[in-house]
N, C-alpha and C. Protein backbone atom coordinates (compact mmCIF):
# COMPACT_ATOMS: atom_id res chain seq x y z
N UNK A 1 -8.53 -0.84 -0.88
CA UNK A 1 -7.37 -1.35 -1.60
C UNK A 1 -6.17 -0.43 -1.40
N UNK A 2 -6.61 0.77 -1.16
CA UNK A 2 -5.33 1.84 -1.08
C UNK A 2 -4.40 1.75 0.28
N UNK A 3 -5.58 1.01 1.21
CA UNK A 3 -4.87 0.67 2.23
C UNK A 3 -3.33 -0.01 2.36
N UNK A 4 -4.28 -1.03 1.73
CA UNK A 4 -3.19 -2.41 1.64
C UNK A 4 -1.81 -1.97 0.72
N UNK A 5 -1.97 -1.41 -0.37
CA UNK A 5 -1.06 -0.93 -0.93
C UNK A 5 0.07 0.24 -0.50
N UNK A 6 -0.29 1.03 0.26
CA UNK A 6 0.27 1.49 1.82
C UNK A 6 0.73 0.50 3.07
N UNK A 7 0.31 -0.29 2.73
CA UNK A 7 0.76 -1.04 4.34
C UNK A 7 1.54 -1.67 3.85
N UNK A 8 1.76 -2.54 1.92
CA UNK A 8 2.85 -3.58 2.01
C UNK A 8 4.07 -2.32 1.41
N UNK A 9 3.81 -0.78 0.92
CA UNK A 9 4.94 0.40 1.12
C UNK A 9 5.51 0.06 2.19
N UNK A 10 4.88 0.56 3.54
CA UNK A 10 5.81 0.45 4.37
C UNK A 10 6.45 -0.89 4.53
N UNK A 11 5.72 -2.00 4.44
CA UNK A 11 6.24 -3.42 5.22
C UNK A 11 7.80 -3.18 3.62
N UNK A 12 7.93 -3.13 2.83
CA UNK A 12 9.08 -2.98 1.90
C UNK A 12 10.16 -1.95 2.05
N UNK A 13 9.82 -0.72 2.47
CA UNK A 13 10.50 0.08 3.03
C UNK A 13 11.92 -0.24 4.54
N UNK A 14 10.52 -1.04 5.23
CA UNK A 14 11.14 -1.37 6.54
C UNK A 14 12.08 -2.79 6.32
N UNK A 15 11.36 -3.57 4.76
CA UNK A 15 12.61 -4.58 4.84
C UNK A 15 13.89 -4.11 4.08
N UNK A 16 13.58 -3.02 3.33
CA UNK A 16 15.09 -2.40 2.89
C UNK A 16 15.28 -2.19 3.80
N UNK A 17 15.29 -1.47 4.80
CA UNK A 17 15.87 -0.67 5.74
C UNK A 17 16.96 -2.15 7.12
N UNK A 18 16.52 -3.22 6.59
CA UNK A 18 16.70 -4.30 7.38
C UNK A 18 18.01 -4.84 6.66
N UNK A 19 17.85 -4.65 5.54
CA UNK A 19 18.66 -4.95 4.52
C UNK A 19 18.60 -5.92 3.54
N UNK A 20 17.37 -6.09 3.36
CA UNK A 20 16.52 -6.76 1.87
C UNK A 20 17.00 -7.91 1.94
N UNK A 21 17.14 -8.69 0.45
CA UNK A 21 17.24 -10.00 0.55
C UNK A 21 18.67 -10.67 0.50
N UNK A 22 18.43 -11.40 1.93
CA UNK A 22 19.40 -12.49 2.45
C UNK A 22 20.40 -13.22 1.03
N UNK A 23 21.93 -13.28 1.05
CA UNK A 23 22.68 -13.66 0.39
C UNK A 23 22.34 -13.03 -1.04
N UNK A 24 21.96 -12.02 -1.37
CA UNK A 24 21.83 -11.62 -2.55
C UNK A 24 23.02 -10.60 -3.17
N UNK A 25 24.17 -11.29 -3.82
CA UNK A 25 25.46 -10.48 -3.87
C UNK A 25 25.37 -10.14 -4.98
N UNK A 26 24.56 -9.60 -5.66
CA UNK A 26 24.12 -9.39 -7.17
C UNK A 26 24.66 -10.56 -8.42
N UNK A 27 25.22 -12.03 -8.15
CA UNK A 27 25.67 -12.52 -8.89
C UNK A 27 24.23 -13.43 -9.46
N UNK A 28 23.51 -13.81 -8.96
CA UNK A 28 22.40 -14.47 -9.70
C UNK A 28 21.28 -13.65 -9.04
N UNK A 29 19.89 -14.03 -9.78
CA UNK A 29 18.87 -13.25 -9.76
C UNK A 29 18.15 -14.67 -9.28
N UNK A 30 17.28 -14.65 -7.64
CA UNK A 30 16.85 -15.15 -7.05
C UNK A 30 15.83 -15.11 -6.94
N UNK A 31 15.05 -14.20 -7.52
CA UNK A 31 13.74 -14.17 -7.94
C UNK A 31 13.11 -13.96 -9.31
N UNK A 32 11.96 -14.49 -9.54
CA UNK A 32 11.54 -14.15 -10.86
C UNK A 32 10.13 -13.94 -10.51
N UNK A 33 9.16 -13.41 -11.56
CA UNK A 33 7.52 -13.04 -11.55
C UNK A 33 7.37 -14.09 -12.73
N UNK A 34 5.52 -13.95 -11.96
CA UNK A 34 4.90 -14.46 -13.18
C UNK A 34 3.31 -14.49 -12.75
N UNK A 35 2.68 -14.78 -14.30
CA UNK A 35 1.26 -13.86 -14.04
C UNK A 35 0.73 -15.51 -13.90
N UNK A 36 -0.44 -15.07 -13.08
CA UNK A 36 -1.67 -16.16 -12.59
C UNK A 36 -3.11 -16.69 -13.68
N UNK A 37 -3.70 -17.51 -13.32
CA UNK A 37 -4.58 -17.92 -14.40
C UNK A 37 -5.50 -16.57 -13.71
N UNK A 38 -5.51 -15.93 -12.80
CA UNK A 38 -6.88 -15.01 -12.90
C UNK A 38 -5.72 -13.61 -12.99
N UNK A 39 -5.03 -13.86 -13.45
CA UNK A 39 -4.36 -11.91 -14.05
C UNK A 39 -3.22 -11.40 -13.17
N UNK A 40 -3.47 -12.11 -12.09
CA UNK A 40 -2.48 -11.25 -10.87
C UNK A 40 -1.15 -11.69 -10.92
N UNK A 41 -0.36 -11.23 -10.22
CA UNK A 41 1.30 -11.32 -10.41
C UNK A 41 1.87 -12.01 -9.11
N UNK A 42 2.57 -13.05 -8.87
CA UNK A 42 3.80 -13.57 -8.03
C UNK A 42 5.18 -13.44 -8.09
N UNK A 43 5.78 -13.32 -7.45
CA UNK A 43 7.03 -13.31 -7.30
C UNK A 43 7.23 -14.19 -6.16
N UNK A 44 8.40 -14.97 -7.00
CA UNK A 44 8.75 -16.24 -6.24
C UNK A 44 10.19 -16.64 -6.73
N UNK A 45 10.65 -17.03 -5.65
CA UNK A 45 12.14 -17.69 -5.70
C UNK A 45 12.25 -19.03 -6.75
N UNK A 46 13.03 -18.27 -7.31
CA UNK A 46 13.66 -18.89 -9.08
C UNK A 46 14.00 -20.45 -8.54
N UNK A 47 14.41 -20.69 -7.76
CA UNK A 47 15.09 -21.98 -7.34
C UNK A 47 13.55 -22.71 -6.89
N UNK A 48 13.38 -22.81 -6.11
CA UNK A 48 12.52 -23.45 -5.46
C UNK A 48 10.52 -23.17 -5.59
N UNK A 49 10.50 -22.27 -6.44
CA UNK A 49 9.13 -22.09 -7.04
C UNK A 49 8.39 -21.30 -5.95
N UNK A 50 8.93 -21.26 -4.94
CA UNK A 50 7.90 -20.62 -3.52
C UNK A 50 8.01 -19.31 -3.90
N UNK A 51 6.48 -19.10 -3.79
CA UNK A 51 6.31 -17.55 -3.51
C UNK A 51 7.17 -16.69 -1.94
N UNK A 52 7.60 -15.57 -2.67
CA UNK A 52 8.82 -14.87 -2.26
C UNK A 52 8.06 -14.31 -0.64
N UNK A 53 8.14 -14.24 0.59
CA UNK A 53 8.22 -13.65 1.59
C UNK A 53 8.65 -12.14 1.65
N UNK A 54 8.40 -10.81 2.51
CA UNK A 54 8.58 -10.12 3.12
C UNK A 54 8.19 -9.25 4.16
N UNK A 55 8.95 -10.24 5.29
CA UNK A 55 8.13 -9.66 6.74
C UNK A 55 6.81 -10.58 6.73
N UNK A 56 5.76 -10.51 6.83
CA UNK A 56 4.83 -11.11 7.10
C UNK A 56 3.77 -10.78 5.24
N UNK A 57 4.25 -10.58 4.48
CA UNK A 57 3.70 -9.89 2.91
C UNK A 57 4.49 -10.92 1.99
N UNK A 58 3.16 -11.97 1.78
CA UNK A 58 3.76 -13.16 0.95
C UNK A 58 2.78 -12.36 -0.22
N UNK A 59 4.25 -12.18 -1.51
CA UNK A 59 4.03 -11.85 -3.08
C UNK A 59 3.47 -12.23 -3.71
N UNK A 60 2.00 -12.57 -3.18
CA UNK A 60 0.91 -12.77 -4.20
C UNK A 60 -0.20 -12.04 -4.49
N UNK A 61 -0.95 -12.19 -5.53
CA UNK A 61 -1.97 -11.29 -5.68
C UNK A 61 -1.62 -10.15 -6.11
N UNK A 62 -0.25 -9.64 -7.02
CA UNK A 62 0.06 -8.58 -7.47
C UNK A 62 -0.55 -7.79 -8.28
N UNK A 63 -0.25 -6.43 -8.48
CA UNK A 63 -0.30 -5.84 -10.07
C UNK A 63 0.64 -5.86 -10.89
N UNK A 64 0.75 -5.87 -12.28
CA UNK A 64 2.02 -6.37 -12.90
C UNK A 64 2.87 -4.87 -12.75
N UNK A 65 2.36 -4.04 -12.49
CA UNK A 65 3.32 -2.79 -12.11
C UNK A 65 3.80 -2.74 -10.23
N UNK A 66 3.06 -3.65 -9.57
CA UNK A 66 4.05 -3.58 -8.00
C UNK A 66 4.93 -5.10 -8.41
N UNK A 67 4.44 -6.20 -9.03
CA UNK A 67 5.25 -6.82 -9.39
C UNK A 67 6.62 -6.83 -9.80
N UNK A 68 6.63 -5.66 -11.08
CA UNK A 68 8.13 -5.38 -11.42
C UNK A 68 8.52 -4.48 -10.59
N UNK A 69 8.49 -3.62 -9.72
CA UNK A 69 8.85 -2.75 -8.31
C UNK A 69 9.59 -4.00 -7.55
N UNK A 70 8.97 -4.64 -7.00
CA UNK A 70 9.25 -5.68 -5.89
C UNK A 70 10.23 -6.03 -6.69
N UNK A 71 9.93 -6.96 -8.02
CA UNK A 71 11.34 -7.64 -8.45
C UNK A 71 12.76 -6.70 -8.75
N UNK A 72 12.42 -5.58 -9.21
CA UNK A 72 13.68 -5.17 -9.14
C UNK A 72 14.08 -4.73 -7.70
N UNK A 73 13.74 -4.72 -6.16
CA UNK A 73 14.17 -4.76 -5.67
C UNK A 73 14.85 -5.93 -4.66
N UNK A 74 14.15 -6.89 -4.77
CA UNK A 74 14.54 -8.47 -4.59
C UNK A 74 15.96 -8.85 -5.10
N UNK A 75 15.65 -8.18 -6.45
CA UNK A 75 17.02 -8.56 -7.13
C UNK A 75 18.18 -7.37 -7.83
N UNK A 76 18.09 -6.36 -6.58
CA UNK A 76 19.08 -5.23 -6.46
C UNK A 76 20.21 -6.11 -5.74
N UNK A 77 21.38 -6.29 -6.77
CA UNK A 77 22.41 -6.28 -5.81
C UNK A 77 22.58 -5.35 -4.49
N UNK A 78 23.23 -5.94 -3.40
CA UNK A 78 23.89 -5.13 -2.27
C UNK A 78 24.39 -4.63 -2.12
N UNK A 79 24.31 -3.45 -1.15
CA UNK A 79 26.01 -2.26 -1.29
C UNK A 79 26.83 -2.89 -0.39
N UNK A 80 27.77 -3.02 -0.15
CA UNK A 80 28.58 -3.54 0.10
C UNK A 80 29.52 -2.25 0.87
């Protein structure tokens, strides 16, 4: 498990470094979480219900502590 939790570090790292999420000008919050009938956490785009993408690391199967990590960075406004 420690693996995986290392591998989607980097895969998040490398999509900041890309420059995170597309049209996100800090004016609305484009993602939201939410917990599963067996405990685990998603994050998924507020609009359209789909679980959220990054890089090839679709946001499912969370812990509710990488959950709120991811979301507040999903929904970090941009520097500009």
């Amino acid at each position: 498990m420690e693996s995986t939790h290392r591998k989607n570090e980097i895969v998040i790292a490398r999509w900041q470094r890309d420059g995170g999420a597309p049209d996100n000008l800090g004016k609305l919050y484009q993602y939201g979480r939410r917990v599963e009938g067996d405990g685990s956490w998603t994050i998924y785009h507020v609009f359209t219900g789909v679980p959220a993408h990054i890089d090839s690391w679709t946001m499912t199967g969370l812990d509710q502590q990488l959950a709120s990590d991811v979301l507040h960075i999903l929904n970090r406004p941009l520097q500009i």
